[in-house]
C-alpha atoms as a PDB file:
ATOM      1  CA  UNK A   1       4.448 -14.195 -10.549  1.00  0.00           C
ATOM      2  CA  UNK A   2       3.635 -17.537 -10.459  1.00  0.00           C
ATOM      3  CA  UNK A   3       0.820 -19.933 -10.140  1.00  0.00           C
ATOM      4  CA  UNK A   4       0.262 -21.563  -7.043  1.00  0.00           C
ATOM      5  CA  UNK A   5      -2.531 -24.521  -6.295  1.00  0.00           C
ATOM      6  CA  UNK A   6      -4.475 -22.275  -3.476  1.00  0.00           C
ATOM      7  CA  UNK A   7      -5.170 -24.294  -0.200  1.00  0.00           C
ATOM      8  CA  UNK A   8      -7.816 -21.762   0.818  1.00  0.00           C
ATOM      9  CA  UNK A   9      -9.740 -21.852  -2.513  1.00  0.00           C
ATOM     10  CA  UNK A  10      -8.587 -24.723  -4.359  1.00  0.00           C
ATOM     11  CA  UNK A  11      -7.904 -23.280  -7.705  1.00  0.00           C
ATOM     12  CA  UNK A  12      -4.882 -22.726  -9.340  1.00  0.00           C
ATOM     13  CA  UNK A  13      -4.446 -19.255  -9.680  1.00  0.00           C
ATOM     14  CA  UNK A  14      -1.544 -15.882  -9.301  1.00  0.00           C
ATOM     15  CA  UNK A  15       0.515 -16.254  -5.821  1.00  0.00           C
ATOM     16  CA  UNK A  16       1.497 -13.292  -4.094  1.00  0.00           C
ATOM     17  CA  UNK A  17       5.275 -11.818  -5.588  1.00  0.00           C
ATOM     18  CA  UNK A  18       7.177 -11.902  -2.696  1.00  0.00           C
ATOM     19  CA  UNK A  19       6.339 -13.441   0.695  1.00  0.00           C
ATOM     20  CA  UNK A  20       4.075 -10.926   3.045  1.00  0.00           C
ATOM     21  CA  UNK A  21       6.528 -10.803   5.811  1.00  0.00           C
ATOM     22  CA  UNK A  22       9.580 -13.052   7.451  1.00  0.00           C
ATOM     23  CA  UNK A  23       9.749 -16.640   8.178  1.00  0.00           C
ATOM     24  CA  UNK A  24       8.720 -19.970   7.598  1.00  0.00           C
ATOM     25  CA  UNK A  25       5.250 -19.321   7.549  1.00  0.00           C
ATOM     26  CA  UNK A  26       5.187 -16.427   5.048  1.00  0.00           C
ATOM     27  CA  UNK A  27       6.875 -18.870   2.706  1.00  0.00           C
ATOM     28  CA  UNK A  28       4.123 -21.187   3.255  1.00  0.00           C
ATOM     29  CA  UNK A  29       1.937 -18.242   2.233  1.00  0.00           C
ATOM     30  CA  UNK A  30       3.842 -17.295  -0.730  1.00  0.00           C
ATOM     31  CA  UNK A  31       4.138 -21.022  -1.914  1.00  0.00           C
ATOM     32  CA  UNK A  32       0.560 -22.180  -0.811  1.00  0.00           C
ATOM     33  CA  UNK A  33      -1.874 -19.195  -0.776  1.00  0.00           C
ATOM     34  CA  UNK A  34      -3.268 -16.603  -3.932  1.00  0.00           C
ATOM     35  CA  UNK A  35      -2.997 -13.132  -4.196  1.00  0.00           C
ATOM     36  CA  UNK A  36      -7.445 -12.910  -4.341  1.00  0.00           C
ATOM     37  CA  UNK A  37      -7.451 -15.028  -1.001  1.00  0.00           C
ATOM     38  CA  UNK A  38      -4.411 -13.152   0.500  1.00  0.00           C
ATOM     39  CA  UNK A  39      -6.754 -10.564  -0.208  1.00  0.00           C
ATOM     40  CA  UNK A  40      -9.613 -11.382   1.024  1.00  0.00           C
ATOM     41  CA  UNK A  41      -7.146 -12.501   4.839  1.00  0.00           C
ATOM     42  CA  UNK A  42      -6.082  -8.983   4.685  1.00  0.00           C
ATOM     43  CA  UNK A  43      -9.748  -7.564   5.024  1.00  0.00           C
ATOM     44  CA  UNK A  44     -10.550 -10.245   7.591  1.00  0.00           C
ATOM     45  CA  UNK A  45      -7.691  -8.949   9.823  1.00  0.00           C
ATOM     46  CA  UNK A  46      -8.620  -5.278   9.542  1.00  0.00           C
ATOM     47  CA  UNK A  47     -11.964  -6.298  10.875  1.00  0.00           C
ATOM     48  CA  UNK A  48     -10.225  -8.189  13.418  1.00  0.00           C
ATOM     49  CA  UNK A  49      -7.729  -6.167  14.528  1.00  0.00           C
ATOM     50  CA  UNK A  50     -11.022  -2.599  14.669  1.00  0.00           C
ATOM     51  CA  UNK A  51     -13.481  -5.316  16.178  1.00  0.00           C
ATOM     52  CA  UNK A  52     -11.572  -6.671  19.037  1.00  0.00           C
ATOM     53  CA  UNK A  53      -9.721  -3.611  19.508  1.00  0.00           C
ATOM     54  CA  UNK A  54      -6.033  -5.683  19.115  1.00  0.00           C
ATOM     55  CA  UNK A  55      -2.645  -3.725  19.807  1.00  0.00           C
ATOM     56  CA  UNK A  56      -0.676  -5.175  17.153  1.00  0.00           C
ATOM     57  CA  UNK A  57       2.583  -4.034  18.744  1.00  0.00           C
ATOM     58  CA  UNK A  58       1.706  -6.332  21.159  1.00  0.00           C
ATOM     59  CA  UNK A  59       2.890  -9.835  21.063  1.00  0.00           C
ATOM     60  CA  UNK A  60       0.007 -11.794  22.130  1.00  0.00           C
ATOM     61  CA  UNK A  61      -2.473 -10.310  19.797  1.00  0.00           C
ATOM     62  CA  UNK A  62       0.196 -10.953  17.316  1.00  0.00           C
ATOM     63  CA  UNK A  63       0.008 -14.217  17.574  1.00  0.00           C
ATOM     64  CA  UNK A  64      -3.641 -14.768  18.303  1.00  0.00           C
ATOM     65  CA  UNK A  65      -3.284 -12.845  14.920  1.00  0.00           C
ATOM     66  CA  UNK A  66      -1.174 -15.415  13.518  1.00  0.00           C
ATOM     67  CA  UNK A  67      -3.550 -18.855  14.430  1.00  0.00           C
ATOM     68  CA  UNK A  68      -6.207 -16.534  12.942  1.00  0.00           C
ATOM     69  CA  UNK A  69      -4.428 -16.514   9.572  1.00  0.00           C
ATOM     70  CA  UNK A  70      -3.269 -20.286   9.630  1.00  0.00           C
ATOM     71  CA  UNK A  71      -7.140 -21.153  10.142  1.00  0.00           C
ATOM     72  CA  UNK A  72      -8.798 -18.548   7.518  1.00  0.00           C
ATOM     73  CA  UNK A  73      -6.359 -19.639   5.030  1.00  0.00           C
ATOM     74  CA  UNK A  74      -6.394 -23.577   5.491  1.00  0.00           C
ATOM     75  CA  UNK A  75      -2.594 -23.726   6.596  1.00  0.00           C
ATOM     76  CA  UNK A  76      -3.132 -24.603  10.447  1.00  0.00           C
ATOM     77  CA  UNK A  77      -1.727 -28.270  11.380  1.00  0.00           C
END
């Protein structure tokens, strides 16, 4: 694995191995975002998803899902 410069954190540090899931933003994860922050996203969603009650099969909380994880990570426009 390789280092990446971390837009959430700053720091140079480990990037994930492989992207997290398909398409051109999970490349922008892989290539933008370390493994400790992608960590630290993937607590932040549980407690999204249990707090607000999502249905992640459904596409709307998908993508409010999505613009969550753009902001928390520093990768929205």
């Amino acid at each position: 694995m390789a280092n990446v410069h971390c837009m959430k954190c700053g720091q140079d540090r480990e990037g994930l191995a492989n992207p997290p899931f398909g398409g051109d933003l999970a490349r922008q994860v892989h290539e933008k975002i370390c493994k400790p922050c992608w960590g630290e996203w993937i607590g932040r969603q549980t407690m999204i998803i249990n707090e607000y009650r999502l249905n992640v099969v459904d596409p709307k909380a998908q993508e409010a899902l999505l613009e969550e994880m753009k902001t928390f990570l520093g990768l929205s426009a």
